[in-house]
C-alpha atoms as a PDB file:
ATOM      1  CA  UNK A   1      17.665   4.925   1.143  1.00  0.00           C
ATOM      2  CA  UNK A   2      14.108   3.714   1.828  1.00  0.00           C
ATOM      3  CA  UNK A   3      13.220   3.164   5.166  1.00  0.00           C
ATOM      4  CA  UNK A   4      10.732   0.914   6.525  1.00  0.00           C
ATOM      5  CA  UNK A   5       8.223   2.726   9.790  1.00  0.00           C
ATOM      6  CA  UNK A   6       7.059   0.909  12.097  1.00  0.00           C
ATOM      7  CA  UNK A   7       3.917   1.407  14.321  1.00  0.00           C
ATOM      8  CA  UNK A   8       1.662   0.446  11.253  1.00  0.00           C
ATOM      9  CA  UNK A   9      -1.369  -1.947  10.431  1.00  0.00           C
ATOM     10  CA  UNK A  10      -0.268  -5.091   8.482  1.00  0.00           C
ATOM     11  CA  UNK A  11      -2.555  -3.917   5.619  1.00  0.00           C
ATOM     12  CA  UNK A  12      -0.117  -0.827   5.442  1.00  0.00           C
ATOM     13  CA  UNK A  13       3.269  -0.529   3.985  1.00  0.00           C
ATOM     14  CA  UNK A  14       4.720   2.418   5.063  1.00  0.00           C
ATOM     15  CA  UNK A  15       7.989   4.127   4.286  1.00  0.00           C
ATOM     16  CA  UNK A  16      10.185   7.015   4.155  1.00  0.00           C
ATOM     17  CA  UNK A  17      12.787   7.864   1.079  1.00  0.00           C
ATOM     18  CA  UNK A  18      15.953   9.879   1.975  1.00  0.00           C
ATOM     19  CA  UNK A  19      18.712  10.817   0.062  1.00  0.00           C
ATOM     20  CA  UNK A  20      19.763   8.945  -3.169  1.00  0.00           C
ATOM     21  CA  UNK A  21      16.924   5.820  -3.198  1.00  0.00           C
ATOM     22  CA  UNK A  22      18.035   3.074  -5.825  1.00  0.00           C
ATOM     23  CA  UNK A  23      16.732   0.093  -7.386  1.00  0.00           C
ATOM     24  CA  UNK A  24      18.586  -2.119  -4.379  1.00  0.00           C
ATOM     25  CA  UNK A  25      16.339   0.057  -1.967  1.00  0.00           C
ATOM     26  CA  UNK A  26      13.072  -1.285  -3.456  1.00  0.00           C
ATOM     27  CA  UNK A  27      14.984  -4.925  -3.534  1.00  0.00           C
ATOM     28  CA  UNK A  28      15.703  -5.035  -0.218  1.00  0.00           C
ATOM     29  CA  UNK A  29      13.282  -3.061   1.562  1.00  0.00           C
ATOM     30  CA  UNK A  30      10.545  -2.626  -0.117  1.00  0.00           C
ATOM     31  CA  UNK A  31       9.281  -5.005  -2.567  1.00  0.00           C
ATOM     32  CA  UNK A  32       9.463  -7.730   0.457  1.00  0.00           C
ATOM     33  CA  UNK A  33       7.298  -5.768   2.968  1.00  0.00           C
ATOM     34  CA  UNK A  34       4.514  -5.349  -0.041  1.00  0.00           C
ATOM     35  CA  UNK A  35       5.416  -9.217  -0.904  1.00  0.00           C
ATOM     36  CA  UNK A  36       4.239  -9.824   2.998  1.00  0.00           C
ATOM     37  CA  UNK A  37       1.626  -7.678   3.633  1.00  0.00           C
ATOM     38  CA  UNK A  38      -0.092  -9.360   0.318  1.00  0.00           C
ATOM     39  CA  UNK A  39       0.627 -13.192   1.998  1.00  0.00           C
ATOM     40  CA  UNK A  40      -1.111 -11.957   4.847  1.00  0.00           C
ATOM     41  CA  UNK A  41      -4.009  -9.330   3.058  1.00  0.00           C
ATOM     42  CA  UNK A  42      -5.948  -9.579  -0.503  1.00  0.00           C
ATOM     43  CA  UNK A  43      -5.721  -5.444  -0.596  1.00  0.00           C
ATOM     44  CA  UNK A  44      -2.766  -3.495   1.160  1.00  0.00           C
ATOM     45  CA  UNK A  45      -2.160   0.718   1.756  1.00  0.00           C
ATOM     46  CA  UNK A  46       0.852   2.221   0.898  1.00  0.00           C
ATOM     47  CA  UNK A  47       2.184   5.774   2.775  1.00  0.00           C
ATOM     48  CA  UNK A  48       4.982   6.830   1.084  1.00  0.00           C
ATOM     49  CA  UNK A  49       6.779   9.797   2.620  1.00  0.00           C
ATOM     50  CA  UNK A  50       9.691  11.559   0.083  1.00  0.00           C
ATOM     51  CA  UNK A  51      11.651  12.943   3.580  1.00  0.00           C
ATOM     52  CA  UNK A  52      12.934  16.648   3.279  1.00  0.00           C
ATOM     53  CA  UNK A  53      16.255  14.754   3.018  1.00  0.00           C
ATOM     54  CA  UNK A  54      15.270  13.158   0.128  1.00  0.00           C
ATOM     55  CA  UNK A  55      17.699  13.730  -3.273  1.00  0.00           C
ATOM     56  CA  UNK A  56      16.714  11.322  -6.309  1.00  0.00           C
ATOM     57  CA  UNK A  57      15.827   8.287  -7.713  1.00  0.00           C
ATOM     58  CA  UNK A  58      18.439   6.479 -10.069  1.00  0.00           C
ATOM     59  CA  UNK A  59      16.754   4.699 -12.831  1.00  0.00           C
ATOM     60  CA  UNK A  60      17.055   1.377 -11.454  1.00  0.00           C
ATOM     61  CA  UNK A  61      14.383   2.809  -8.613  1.00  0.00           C
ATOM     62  CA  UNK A  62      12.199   4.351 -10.999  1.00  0.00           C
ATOM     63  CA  UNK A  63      11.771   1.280 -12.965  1.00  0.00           C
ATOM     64  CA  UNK A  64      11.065  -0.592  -9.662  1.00  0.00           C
ATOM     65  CA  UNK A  65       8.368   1.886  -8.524  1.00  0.00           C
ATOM     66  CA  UNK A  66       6.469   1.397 -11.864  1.00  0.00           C
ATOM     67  CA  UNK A  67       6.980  -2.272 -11.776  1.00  0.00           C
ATOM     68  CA  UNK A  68       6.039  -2.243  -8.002  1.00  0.00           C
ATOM     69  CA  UNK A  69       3.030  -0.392  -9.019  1.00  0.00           C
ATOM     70  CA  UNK A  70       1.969  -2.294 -12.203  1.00  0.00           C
ATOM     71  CA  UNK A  71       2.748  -6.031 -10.829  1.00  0.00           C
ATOM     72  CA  UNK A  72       0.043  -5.576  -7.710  1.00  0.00           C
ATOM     73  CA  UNK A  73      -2.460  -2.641  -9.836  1.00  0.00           C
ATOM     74  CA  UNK A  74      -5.493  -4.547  -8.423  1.00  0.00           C
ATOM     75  CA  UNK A  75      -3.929  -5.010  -5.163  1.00  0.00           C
ATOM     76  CA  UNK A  76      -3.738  -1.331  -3.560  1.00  0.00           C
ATOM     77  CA  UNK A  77      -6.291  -0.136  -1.694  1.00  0.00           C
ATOM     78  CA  UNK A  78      -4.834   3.585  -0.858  1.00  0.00           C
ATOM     79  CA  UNK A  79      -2.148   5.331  -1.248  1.00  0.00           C
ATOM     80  CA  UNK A  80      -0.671   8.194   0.473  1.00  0.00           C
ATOM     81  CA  UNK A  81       2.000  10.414  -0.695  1.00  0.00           C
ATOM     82  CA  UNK A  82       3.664  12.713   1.798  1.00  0.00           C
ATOM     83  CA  UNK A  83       6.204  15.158  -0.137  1.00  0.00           C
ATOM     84  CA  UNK A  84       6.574  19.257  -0.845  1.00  0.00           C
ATOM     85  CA  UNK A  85       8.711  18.124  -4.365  1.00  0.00           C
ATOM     86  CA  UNK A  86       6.798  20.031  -6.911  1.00  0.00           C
ATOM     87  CA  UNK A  87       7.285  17.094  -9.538  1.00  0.00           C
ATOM     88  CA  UNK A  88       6.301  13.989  -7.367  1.00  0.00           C
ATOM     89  CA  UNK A  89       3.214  15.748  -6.416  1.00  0.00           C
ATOM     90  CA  UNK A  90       2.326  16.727 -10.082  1.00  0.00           C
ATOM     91  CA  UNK A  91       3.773  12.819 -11.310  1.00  0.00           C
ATOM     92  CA  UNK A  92       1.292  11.243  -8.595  1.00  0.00           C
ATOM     93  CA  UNK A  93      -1.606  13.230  -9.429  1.00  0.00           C
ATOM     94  CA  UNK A  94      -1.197  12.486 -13.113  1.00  0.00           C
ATOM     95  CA  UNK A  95      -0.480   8.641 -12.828  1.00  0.00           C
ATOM     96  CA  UNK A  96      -3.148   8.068  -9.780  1.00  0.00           C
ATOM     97  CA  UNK A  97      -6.234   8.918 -12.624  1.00  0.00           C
ATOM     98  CA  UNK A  98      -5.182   5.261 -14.049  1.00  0.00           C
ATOM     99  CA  UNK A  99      -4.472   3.289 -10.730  1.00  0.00           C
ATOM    100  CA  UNK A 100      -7.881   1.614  -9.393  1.00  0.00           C
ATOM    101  CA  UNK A 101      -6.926   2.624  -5.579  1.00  0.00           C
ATOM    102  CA  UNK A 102      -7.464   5.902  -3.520  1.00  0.00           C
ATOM    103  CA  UNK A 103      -4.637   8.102  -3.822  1.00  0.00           C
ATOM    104  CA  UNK A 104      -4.022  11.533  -1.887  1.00  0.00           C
ATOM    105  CA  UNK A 105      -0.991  13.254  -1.681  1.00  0.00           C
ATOM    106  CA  UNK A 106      -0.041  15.414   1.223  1.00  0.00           C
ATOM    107  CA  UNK A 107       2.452  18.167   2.149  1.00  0.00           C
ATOM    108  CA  UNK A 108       4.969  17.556   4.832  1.00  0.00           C
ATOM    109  CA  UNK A 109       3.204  19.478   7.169  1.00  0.00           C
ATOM    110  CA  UNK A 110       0.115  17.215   6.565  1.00  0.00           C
ATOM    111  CA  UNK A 111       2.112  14.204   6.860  1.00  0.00           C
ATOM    112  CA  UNK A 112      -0.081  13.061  10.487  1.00  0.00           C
ATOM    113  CA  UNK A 113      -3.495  13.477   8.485  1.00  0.00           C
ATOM    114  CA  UNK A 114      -1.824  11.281   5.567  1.00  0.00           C
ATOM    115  CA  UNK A 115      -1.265   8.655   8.612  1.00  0.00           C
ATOM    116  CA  UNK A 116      -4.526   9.102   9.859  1.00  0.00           C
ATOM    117  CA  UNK A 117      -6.470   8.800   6.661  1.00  0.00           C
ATOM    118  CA  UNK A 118      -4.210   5.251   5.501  1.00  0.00           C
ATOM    119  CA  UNK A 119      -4.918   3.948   8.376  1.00  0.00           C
ATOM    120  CA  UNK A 120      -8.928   4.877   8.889  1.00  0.00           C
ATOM    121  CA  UNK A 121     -11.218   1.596   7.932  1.00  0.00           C
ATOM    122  CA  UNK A 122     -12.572   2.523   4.904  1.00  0.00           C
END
């Protein structure tokens, strides 16, 4: 499940993943709130936070994160990632080298610095 937090910019899209996320997750949650932070901003932020809860992607998400990712490349401005999953961390900091935006990723425990940095003017 991905769920949407609140108390954010508009230029920041900011969610938590628990449990099982899947490629009707990114559907209906969200690929719209990137769609309308782009009507409303030429660059947006993402925080992404993989909850302690969290248990997998099924395909259908993983293809949907890439997509995500790929459709908007020029579009992302930063990018925080908030997880203590080994392979995420590793996956991010491999993949971020090609992206043009600023990524960081973050521990749990860091998780109110990762808020504080995506949301600092740059």
């Amino acid at each position: 499940m991905i769920e949407l937090l609140k108390g954010f910019p508009s230029n920041v899209v900011a969610i938590a993943c628990h449990g099982d996320v899947s490629k009707k997750d990114y559907d209906d949650v969200l690929i719209p709130a990137v769609d309308k932070a782009l009507q409303e901003h030429d660059k947006v932020r993402m925080l992404y936070e993989v909850a302690p809860d969290f248990t997998g992607y099924d395909a259908g998400a993983a293809w949907e994160d890439f997509k995500t990712g790929m459709e908007h490349f020029s579009k992302w401005e930063r990018i925080a990632v908030i997880t203590d999953i080994d392979w995420i961390s590793a996956s991010v900091k491999i993949f971020g080298v090609f992206m043009p935006a600023t990524i960081r990723v973050y521990p749990l425990a860091d998780a109110a610095q990762a808020r504080l940095w995506i949301t600092q003017a740059a």
